[in-house]
Structure formats: C-alpha cells, structure tokens
C-alpha atoms as a PDB file:
ATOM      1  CA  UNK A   1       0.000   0.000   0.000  1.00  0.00           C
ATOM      2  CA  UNK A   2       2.902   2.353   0.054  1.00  0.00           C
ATOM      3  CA  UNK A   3       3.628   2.232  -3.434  1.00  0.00           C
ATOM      4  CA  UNK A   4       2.725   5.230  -6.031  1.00  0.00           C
ATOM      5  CA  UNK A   5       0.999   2.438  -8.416  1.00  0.00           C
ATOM      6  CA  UNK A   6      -0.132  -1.084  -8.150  1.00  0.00           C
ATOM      7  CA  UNK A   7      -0.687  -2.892 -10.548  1.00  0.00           C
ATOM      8  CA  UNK A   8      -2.481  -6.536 -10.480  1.00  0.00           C
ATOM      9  CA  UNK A   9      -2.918  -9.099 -13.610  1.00  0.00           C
ATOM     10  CA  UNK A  10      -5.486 -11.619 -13.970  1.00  0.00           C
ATOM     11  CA  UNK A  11      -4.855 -14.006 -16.697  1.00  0.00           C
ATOM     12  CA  UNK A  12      -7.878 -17.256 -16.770  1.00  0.00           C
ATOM     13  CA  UNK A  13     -10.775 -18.810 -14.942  1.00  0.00           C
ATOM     14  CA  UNK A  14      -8.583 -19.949 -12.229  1.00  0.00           C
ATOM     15  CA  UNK A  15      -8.249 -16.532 -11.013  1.00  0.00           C
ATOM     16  CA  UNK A  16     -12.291 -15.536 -11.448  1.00  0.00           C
ATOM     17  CA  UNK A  17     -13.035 -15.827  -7.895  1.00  0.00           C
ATOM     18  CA  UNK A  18     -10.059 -13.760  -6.364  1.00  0.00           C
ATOM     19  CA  UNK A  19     -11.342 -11.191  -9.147  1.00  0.00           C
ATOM     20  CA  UNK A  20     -14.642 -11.072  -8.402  1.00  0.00           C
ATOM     21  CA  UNK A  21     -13.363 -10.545  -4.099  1.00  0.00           C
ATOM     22  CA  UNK A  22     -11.260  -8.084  -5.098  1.00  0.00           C
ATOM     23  CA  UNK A  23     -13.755  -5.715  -7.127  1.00  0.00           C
ATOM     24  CA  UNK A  24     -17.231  -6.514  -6.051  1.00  0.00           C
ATOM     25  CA  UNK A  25     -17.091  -7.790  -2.022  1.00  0.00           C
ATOM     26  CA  UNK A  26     -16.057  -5.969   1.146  1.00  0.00           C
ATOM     27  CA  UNK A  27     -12.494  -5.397   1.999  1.00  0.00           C
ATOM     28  CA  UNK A  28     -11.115  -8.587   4.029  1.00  0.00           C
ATOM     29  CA  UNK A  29      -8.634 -10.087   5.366  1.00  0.00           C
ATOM     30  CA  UNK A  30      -9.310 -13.562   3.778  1.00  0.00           C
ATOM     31  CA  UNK A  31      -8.919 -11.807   0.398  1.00  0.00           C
ATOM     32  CA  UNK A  32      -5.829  -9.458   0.776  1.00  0.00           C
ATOM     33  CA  UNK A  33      -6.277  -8.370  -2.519  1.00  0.00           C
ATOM     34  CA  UNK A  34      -9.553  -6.669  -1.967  1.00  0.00           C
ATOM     35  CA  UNK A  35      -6.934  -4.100  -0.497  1.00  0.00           C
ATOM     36  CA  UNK A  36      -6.508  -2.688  -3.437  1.00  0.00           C
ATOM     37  CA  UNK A  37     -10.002  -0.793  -3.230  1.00  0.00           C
ATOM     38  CA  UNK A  38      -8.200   1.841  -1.058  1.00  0.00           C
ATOM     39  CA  UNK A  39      -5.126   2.381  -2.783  1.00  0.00           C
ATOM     40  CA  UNK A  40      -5.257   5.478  -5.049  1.00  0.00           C
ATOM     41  CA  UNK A  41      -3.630   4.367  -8.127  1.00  0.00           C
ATOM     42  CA  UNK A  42      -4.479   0.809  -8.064  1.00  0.00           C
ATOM     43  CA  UNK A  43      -5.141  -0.615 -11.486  1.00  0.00           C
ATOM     44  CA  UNK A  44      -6.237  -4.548 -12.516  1.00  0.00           C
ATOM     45  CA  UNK A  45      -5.539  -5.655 -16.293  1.00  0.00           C
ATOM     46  CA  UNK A  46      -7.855  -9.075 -16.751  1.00  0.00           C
ATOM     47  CA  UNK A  47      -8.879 -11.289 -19.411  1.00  0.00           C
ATOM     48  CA  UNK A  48     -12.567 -12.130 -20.025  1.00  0.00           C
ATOM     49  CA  UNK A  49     -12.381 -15.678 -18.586  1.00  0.00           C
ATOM     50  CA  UNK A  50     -11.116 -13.994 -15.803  1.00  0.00           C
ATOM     51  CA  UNK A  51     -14.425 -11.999 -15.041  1.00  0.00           C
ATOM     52  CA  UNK A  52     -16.384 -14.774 -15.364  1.00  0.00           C
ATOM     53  CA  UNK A  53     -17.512 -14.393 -11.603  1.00  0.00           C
ATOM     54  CA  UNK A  54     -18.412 -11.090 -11.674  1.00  0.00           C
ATOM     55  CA  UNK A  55     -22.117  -9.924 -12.006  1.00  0.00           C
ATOM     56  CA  UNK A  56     -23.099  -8.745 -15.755  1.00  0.00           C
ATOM     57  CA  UNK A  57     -23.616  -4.962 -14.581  1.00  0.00           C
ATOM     58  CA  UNK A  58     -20.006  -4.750 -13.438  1.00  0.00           C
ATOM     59  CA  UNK A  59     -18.656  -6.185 -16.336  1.00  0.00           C
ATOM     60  CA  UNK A  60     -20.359  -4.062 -18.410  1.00  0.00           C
ATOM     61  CA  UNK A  61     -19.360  -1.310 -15.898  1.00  0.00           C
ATOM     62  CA  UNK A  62     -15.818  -1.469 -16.397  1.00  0.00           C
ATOM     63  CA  UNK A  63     -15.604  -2.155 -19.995  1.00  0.00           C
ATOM     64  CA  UNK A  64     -17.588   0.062 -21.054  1.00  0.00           C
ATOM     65  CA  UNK A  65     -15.303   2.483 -19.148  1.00  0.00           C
ATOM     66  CA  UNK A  66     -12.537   1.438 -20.933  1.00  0.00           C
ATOM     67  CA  UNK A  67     -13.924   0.960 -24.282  1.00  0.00           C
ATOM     68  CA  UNK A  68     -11.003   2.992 -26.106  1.00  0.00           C
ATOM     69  CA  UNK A  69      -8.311   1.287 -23.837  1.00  0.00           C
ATOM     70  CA  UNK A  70     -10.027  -2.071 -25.207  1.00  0.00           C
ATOM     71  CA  UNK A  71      -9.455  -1.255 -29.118  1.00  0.00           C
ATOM     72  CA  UNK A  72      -6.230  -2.175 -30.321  1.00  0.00           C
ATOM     73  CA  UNK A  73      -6.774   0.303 -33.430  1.00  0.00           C
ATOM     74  CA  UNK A  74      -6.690   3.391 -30.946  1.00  0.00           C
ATOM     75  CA  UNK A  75      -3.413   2.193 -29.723  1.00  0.00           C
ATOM     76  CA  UNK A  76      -2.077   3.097 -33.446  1.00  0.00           C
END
C-alpha cells in the first residue's frame, strides 16, 4: 500500500473468484487483494475468462469504461 501504483494481472478462470473478491465484495482479510479498493492508483488488467464471476452490470461497468483502452486500433 505504500507504493505510487499497483498494478495486479489476472490471466484465466482460475483466477475468477479472487477477481470477483477483489472488485465486487467488502475489503477482508481472507482476500488481501480486496486491499486494493483503497489504494489510489491501483489498477487490474484481466482477461474475459477472468471476469467470469463477476455480475453482468459490473462487467459491463468497467468495460464500457474502458472501451477505447479495449481497441487495439486506438493504440495506433
């Protein structure tokens, strides 16, 4: 927590569940990455099999969001 930036990956199904703690339930010691909901320049990078826990409205949520992150053509 005492870094300027955090940054998490989430690569595959394996890893839905920690995902799905870490955005969408109460911070918690069983999950230590939920932690990252008070850090101020926290950031997650997933893959869609990774969100496969979360609830449709916060997957929408979040890419939506980060629609023109999403499009590799805007990287160009």
């Amino acid at each position: 927590m005492d870094a300027q930036e955090v940054l998490i990956m989430v690569n595959g199904h394996g890893k839905a569940r920690a995902l799905q703690h870490a955005i969408e339930e109460p911070i918690s010691h069983m999950w230590t990455v939920s932690a990252l909901q008070m850090h101020q320049h926290g950031i997650i990078v997933c893959d869609e099999a990774a969100c496969d826990e979360l609830k449709v409205a916060t997957f929408n949520y979040f890419k939506d969001i980060e629609r023109n992150n999403l499009n590799p053509d805007s990287l160009l």
